[in-house]
N, C-alpha and C. Protein backbone atom coordinates (compact mmCIF):
# COMPACT_ATOMS: atom_id res chain seq x y z
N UNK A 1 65.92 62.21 14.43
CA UNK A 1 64.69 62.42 15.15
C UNK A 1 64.67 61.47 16.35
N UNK A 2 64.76 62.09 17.64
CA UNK A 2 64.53 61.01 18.77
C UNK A 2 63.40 60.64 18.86
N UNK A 3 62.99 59.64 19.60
CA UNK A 3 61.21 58.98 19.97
C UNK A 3 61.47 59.06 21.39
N UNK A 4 60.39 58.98 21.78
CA UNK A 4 60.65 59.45 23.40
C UNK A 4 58.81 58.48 23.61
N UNK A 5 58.86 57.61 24.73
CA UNK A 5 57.80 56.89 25.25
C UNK A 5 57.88 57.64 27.02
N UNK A 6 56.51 57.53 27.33
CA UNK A 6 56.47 57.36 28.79
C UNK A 6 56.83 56.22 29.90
N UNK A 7 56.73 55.17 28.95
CA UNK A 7 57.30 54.03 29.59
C UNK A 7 57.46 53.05 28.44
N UNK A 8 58.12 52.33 28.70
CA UNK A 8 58.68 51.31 27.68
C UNK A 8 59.59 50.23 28.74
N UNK A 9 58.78 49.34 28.82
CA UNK A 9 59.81 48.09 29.67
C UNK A 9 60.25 47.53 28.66
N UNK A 10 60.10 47.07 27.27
CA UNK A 10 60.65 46.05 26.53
C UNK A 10 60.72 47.01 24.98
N UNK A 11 61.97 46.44 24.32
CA UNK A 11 62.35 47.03 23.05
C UNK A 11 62.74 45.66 22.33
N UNK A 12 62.55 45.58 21.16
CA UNK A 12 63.13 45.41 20.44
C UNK A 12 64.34 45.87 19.21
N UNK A 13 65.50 45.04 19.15
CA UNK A 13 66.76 45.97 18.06
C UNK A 13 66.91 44.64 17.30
N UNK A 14 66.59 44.94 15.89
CA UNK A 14 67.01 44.01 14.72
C UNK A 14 68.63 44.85 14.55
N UNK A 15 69.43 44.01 14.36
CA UNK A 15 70.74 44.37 13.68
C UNK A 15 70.77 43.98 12.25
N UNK A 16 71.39 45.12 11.06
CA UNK A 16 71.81 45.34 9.93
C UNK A 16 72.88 44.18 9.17
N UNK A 17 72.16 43.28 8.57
CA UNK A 17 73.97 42.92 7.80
C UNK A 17 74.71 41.84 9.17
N UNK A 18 74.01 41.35 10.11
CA UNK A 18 74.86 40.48 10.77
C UNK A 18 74.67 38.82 10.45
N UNK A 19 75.90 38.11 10.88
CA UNK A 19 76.05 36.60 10.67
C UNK A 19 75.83 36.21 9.03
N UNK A 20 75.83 37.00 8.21
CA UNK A 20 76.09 36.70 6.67
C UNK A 20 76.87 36.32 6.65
N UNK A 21 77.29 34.74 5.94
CA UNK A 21 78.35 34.24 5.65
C UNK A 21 79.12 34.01 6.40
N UNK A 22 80.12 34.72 6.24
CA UNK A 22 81.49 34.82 6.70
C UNK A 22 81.81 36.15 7.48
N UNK A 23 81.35 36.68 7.47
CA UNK A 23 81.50 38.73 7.89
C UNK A 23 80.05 38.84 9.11
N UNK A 24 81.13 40.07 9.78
CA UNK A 24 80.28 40.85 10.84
C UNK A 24 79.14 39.84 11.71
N UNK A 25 80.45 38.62 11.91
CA UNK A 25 80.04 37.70 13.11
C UNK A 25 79.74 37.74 14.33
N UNK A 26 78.37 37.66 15.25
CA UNK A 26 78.13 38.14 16.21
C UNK A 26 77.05 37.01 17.22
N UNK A 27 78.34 36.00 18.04
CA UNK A 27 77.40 35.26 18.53
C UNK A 27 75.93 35.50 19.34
N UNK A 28 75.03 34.78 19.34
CA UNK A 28 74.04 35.57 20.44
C UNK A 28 74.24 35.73 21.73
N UNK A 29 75.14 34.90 22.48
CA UNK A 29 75.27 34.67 23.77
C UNK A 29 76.07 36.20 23.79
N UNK A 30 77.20 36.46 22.82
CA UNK A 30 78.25 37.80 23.12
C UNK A 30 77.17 39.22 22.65
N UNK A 31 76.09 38.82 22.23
CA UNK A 31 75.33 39.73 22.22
C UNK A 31 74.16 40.35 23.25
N UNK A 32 74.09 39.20 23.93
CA UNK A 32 73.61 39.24 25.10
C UNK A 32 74.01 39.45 26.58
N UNK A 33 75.24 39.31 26.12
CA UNK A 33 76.03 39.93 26.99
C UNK A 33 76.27 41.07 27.37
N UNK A 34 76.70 41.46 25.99
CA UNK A 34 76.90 43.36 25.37
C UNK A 34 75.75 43.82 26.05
N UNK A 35 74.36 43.57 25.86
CA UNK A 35 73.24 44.24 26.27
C UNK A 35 73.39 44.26 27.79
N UNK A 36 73.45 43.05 28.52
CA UNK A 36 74.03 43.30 29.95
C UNK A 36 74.44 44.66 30.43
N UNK A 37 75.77 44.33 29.89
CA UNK A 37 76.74 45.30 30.17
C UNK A 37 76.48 47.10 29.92
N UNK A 38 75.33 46.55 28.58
CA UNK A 38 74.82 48.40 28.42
C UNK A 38 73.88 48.38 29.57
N UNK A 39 73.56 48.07 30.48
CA UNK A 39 72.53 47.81 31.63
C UNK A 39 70.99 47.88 30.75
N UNK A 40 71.21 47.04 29.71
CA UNK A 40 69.89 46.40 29.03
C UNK A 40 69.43 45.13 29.95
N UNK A 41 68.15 45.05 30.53
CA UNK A 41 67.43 43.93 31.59
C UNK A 41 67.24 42.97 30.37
N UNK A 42 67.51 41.66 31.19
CA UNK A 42 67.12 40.71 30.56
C UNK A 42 67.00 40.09 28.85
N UNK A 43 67.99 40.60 28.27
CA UNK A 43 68.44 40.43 27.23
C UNK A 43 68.19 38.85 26.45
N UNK A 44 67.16 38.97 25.41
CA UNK A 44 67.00 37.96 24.62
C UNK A 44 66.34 37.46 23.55
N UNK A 45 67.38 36.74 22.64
CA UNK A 45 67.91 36.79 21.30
C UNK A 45 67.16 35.66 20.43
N UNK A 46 66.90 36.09 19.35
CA UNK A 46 65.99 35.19 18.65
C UNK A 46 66.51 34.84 17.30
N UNK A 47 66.55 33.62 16.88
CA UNK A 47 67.36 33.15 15.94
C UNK A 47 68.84 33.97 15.81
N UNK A 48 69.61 33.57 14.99
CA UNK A 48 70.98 34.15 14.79
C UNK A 48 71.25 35.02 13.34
N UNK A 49 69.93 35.78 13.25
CA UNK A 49 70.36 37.28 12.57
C UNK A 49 70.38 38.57 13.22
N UNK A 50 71.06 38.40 14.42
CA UNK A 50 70.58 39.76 15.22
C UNK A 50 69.11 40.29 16.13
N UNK A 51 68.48 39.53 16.39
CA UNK A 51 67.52 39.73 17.26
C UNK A 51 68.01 40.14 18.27
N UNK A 52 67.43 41.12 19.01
CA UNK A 52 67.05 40.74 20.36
C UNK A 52 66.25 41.85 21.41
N UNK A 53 65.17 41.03 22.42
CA UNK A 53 64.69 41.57 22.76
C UNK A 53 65.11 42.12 24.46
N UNK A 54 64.84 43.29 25.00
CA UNK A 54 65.33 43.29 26.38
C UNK A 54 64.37 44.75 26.64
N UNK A 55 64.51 44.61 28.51
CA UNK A 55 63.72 45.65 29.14
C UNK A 55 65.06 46.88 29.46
N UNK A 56 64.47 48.27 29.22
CA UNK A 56 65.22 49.18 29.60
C UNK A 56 64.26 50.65 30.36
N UNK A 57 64.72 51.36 30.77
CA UNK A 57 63.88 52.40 31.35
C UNK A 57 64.27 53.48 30.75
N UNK A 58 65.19 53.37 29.74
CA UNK A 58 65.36 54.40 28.53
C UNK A 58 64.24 54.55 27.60
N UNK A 59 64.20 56.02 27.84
CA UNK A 59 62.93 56.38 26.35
C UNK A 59 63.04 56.82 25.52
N UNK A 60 64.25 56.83 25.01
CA UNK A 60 65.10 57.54 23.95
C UNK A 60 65.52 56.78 23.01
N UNK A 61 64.67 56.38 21.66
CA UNK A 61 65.15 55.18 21.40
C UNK A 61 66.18 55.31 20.40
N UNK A 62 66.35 56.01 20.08
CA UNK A 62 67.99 56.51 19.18
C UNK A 62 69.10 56.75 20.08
N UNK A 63 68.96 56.93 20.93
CA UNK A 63 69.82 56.85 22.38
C UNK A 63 70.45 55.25 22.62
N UNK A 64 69.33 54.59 22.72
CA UNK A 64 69.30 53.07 22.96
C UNK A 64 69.96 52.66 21.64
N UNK A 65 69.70 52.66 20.31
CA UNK A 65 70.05 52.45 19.08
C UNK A 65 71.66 52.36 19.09
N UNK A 66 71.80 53.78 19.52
CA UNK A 66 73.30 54.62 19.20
C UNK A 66 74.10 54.05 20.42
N UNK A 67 73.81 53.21 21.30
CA UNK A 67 74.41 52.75 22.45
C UNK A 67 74.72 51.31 22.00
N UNK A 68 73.98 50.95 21.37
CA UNK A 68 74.04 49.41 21.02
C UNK A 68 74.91 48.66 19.77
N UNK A 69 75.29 50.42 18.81
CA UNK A 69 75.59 49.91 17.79
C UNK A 69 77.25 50.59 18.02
N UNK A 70 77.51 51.44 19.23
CA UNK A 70 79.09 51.65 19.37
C UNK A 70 79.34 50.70 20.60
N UNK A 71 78.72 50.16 21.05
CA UNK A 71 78.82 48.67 21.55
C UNK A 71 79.33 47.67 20.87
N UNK A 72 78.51 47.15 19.60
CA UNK A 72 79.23 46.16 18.75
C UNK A 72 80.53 46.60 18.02
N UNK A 73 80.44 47.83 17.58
CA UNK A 73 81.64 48.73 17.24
C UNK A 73 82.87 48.13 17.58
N UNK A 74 83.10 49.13 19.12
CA UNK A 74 84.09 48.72 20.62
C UNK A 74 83.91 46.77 20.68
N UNK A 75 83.33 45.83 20.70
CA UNK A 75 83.57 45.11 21.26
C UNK A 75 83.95 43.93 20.76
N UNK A 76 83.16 43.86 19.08
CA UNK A 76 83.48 43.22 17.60
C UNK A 76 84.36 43.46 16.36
N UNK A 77 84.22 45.31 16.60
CA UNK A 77 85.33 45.36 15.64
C UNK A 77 84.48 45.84 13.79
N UNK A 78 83.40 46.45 14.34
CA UNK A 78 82.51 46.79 13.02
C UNK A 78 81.39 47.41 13.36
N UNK A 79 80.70 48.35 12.78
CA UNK A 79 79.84 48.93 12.96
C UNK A 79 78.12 48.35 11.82
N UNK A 80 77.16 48.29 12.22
CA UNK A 80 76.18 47.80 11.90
C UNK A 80 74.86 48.87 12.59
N UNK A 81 74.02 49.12 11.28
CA UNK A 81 72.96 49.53 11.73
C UNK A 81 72.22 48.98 12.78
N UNK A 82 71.42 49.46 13.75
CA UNK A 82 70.67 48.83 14.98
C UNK A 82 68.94 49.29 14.66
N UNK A 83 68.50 48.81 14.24
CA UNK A 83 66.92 49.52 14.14
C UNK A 83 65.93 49.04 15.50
N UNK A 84 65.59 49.97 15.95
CA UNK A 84 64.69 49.68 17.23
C UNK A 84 63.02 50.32 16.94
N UNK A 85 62.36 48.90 17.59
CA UNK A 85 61.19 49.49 17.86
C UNK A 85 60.47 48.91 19.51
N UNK A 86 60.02 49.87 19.57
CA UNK A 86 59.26 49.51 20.77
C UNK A 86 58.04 48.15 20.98
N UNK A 87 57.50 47.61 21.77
CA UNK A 87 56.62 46.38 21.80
C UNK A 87 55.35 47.18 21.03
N UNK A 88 54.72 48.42 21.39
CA UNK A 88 53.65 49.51 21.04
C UNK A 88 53.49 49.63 19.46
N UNK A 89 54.99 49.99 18.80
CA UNK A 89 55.04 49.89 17.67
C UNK A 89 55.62 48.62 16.67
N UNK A 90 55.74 47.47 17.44
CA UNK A 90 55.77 46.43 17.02
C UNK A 90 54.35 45.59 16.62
N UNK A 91 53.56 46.28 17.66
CA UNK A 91 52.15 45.95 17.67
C UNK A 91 51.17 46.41 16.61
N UNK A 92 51.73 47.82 16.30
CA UNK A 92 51.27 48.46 15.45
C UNK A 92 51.88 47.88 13.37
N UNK A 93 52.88 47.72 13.91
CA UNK A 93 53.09 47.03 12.33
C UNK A 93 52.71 45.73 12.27
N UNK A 94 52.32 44.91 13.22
CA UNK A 94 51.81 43.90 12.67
C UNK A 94 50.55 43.99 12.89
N UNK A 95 49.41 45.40 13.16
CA UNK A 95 48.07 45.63 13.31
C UNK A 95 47.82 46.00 11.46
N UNK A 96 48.98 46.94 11.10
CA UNK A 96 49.14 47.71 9.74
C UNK A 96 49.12 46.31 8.41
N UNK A 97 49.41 44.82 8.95
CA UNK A 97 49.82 44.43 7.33
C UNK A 97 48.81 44.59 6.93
N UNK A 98 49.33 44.98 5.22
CA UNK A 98 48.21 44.82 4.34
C UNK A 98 47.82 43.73 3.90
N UNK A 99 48.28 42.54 4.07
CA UNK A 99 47.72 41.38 3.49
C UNK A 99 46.64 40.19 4.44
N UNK A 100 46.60 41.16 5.78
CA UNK A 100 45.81 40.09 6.60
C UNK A 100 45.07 39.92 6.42
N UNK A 101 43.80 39.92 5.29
CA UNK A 101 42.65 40.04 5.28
C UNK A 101 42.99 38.78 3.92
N UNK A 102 44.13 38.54 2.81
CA UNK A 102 44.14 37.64 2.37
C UNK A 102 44.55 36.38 2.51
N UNK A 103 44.34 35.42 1.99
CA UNK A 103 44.33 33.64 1.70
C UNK A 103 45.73 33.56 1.25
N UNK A 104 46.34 32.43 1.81
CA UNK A 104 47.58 32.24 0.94
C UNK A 104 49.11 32.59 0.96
N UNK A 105 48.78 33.91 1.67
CA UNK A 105 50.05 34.74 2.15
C UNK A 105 51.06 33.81 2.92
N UNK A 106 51.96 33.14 2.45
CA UNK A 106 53.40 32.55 3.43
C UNK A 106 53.86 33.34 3.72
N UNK A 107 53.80 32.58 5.65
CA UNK A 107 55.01 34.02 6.44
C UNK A 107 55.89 33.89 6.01
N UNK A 108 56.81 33.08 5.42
CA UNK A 108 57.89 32.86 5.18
C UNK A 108 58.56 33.52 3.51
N UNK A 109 57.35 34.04 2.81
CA UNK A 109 57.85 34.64 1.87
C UNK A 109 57.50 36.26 2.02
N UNK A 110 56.74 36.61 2.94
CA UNK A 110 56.54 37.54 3.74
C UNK A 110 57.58 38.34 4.21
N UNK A 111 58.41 40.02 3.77
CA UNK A 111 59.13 40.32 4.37
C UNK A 111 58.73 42.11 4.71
N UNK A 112 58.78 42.19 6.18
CA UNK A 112 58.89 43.54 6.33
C UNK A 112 60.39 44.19 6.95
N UNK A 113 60.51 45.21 5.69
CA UNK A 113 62.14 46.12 5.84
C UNK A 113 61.69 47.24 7.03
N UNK A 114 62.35 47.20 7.43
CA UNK A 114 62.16 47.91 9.19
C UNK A 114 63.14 49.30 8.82
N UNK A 115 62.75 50.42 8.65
CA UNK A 115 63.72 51.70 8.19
C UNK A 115 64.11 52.67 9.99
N UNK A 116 65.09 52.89 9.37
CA UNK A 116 65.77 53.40 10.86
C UNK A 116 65.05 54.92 11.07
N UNK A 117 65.22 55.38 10.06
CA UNK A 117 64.24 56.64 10.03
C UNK A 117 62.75 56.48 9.00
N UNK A 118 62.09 57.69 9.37
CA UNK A 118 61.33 57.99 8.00
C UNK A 118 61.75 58.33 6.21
N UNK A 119 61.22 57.52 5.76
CA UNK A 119 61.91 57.68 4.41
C UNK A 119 61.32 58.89 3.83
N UNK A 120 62.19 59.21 2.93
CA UNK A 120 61.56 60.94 2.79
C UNK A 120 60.24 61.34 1.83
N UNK A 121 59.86 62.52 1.65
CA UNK A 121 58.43 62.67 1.03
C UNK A 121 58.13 61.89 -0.16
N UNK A 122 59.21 61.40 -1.01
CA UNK A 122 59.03 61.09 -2.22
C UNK A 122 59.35 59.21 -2.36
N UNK A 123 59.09 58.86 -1.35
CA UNK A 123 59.42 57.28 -0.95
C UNK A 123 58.09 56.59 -1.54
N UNK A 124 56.86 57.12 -1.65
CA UNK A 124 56.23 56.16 -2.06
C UNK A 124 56.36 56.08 -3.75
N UNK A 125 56.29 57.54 -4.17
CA UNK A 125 56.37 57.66 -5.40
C UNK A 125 57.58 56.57 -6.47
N UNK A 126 59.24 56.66 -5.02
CA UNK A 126 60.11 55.51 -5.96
C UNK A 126 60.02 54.23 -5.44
N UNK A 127 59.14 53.73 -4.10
CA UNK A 127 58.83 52.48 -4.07
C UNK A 127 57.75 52.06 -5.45
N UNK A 128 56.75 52.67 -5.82
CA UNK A 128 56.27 52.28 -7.03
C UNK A 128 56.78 52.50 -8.11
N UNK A 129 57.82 52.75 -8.42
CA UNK A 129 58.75 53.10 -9.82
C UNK A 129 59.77 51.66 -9.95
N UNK A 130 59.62 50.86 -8.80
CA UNK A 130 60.63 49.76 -8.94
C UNK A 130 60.27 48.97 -9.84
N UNK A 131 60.41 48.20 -10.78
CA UNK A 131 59.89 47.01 -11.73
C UNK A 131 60.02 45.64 -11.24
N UNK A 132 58.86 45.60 -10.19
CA UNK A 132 58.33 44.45 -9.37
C UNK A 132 57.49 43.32 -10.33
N UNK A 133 57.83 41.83 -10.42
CA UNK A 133 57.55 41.12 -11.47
C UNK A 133 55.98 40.81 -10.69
N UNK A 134 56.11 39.71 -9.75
CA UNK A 134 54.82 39.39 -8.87
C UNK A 134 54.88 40.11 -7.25
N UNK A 135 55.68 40.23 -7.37
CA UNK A 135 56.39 41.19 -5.96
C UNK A 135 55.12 41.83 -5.19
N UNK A 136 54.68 42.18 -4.35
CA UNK A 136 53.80 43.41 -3.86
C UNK A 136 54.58 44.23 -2.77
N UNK A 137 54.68 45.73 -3.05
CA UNK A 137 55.40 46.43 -2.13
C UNK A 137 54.60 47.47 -1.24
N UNK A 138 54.62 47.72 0.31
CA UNK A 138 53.75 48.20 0.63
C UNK A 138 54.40 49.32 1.61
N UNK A 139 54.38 50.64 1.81
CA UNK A 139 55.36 51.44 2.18
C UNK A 139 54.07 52.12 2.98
N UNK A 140 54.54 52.03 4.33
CA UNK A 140 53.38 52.26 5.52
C UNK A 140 54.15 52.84 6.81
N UNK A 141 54.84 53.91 6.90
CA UNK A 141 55.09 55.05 7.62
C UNK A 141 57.07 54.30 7.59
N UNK A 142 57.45 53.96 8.63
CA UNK A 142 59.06 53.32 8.81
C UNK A 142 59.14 51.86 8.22
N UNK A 143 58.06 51.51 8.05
CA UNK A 143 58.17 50.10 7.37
C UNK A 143 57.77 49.91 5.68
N UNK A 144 58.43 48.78 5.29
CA UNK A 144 57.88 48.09 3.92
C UNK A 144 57.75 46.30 3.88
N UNK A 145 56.02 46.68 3.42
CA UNK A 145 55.62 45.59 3.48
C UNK A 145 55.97 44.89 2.24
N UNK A 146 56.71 43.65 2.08
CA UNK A 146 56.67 43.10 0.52
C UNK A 146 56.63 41.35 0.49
N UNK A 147 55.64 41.34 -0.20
CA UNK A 147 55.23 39.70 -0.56
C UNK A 147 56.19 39.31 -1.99
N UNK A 148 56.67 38.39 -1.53
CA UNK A 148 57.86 37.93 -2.86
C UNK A 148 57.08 35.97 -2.83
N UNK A 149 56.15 36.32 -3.58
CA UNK A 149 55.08 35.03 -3.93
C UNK A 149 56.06 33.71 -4.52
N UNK A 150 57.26 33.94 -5.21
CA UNK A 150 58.17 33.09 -5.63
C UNK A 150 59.39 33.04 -4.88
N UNK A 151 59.56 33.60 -4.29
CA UNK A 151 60.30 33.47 -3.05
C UNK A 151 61.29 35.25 -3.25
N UNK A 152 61.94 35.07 -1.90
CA UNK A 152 63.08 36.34 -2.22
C UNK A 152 64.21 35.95 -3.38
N UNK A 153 64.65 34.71 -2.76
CA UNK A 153 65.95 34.40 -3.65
C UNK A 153 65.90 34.60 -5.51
N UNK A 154 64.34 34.52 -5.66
CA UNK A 154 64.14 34.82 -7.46
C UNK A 154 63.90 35.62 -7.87
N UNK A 155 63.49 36.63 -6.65
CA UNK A 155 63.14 38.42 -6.82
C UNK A 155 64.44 38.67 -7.78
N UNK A 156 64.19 39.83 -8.46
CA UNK A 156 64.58 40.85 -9.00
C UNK A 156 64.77 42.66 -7.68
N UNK A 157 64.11 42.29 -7.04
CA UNK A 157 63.32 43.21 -5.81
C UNK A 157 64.86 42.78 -4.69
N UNK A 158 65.57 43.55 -4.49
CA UNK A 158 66.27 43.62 -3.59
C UNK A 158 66.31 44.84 -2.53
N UNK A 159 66.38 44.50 -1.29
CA UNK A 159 66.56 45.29 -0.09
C UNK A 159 67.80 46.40 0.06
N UNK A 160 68.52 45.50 -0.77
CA UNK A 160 69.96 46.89 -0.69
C UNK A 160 69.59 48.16 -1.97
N UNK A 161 68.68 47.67 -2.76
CA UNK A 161 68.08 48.45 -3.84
C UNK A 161 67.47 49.65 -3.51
N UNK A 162 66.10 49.17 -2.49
CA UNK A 162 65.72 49.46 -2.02
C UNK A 162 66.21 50.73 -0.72
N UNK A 163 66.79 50.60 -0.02
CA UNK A 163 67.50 51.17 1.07
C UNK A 163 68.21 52.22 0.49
N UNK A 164 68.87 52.30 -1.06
CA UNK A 164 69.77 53.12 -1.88
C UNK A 164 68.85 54.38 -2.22
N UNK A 165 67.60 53.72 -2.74
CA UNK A 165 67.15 54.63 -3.44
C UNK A 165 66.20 55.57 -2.68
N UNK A 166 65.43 54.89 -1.54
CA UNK A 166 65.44 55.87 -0.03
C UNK A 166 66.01 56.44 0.46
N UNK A 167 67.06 56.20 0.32
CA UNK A 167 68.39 56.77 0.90
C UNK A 167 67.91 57.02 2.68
N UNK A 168 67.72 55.88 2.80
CA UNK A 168 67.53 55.38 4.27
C UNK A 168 67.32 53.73 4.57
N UNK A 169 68.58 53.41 5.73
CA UNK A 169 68.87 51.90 6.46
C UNK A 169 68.08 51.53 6.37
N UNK A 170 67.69 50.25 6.70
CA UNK A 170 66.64 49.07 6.89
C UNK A 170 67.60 47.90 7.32
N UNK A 171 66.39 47.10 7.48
CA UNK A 171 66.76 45.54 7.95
C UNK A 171 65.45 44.87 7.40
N UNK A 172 65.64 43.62 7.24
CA UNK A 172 64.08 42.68 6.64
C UNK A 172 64.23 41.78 7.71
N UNK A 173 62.82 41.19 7.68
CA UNK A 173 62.38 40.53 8.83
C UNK A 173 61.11 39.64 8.03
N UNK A 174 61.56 38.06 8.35
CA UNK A 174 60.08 37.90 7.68
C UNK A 174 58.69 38.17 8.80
N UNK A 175 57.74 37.25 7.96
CA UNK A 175 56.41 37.73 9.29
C UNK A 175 56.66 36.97 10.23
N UNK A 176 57.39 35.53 10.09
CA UNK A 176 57.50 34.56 11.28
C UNK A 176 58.21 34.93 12.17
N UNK A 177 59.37 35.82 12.09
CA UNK A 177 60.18 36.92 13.32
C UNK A 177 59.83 37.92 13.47
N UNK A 178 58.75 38.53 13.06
CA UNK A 178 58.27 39.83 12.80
C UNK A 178 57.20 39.40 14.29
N UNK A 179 56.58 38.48 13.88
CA UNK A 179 55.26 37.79 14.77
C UNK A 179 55.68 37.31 15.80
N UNK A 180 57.32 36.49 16.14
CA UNK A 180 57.38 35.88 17.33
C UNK A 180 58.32 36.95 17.99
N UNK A 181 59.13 38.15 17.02
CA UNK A 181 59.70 39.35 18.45
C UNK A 181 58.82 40.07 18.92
N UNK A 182 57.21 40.13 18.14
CA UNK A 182 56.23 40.97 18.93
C UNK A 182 56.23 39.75 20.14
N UNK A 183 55.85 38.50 20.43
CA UNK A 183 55.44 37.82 21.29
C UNK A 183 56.42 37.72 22.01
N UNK A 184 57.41 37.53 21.77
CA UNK A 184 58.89 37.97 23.26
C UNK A 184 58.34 39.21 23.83
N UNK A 185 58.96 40.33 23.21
CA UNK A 185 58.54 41.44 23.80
C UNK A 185 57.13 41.71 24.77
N UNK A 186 56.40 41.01 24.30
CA UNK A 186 54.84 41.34 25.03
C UNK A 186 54.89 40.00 26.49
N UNK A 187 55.68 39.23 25.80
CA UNK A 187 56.35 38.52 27.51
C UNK A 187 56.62 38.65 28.21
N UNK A 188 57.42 39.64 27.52
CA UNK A 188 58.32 40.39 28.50
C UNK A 188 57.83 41.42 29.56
N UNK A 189 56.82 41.83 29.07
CA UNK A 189 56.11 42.86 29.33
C UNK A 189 54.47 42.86 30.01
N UNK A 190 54.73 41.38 30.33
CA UNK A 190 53.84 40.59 31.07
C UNK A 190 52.09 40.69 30.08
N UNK A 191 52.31 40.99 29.30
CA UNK A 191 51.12 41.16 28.33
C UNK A 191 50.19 39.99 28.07
């Protein structure tokens, strides 16, 4: 499914699975480069899991996606999901959390999975079939909202679990990068 905007100066692309460990190493500077070179404006990268934000006059954002990820392909040597959203709908998922209205919530245990597509009709039905201990999971159009109150690392609740049984990509993001690539982007965008 393409997305198509009337204008869009600034995008955001989380990358899939990068700088783990040892594998599918991707400095930011050579990533910022890459974007250059795709004639992505002003290219820039936020922490070192694949951020980054830049202006384009492309409105095609699977276009942009699919440009970025046979980019790293060609230039690294591996292929990695690219999930893009626009500043509009960046705005909009962090208008959507469900927990803003409560006390307590750490951004930092705070994670929203960013899905490359729509997950299909029956996504909410097996997001609630998961056996979540304190977990809260919140499945709100391309995104999932999930509070892991004891942290991720003690979850039972995993993202690759998750992504299988959708049978659709993602990437996680906590709220503290979730909150500061909306504020690049809207910089960018003179907002």
């Amino acid at each position: 499914m393409a997305l198509y905007f009337t204008e869009m100066p600034a995008v955001i692309a989380m990358l899939r699975a990068v700088n783990l460990v040892s594998h599918n190493r991707i400095k930011m500077d050579a990533l910022c480069s890459l974007c250059t070179s795709l004639k992505l404006r002003d290219p820039q990268t936020y922490v070192q899991s694949g951020n980054v934000v830049f202006g384009t006059n492309e409105r095609n954002l699977a276009k942009v996606s699919k440009q970025i990820a046979d980019g790293i392909e060609r230039e690294f040597g591996f292929r990695t999901e690219v999930i893009v959203r626009s500043t509009a709908e960046m705005r909009d998922v962090v208008a959507r959390n469900p927990f803003a209205k409560r006390r307590g919530i750490e951004p930092g245990k705070f994670l929203v999975l960013f899905f490359s597509g729509q997950p299909g009709l029956d996504a909410r039905e097996r997001i609630q079939s998961i056996k979540a201990d304190r977990e809260e999971l919140h499945l709100d159009g391309r995104e999932l909202y999930i509070y892991f109150p004891d942290g991720q690392g003690r979850s039972k609740v995993s993202t690759a679990t998750i992504e299988r049984m959708l049978k659709t990509p993602g990437t996680g993001r906590n709220w503290n990068s979730v909150t500061k690539l909306l504020e690049m982007a809207e910089t960018m965008e003179g907002l």
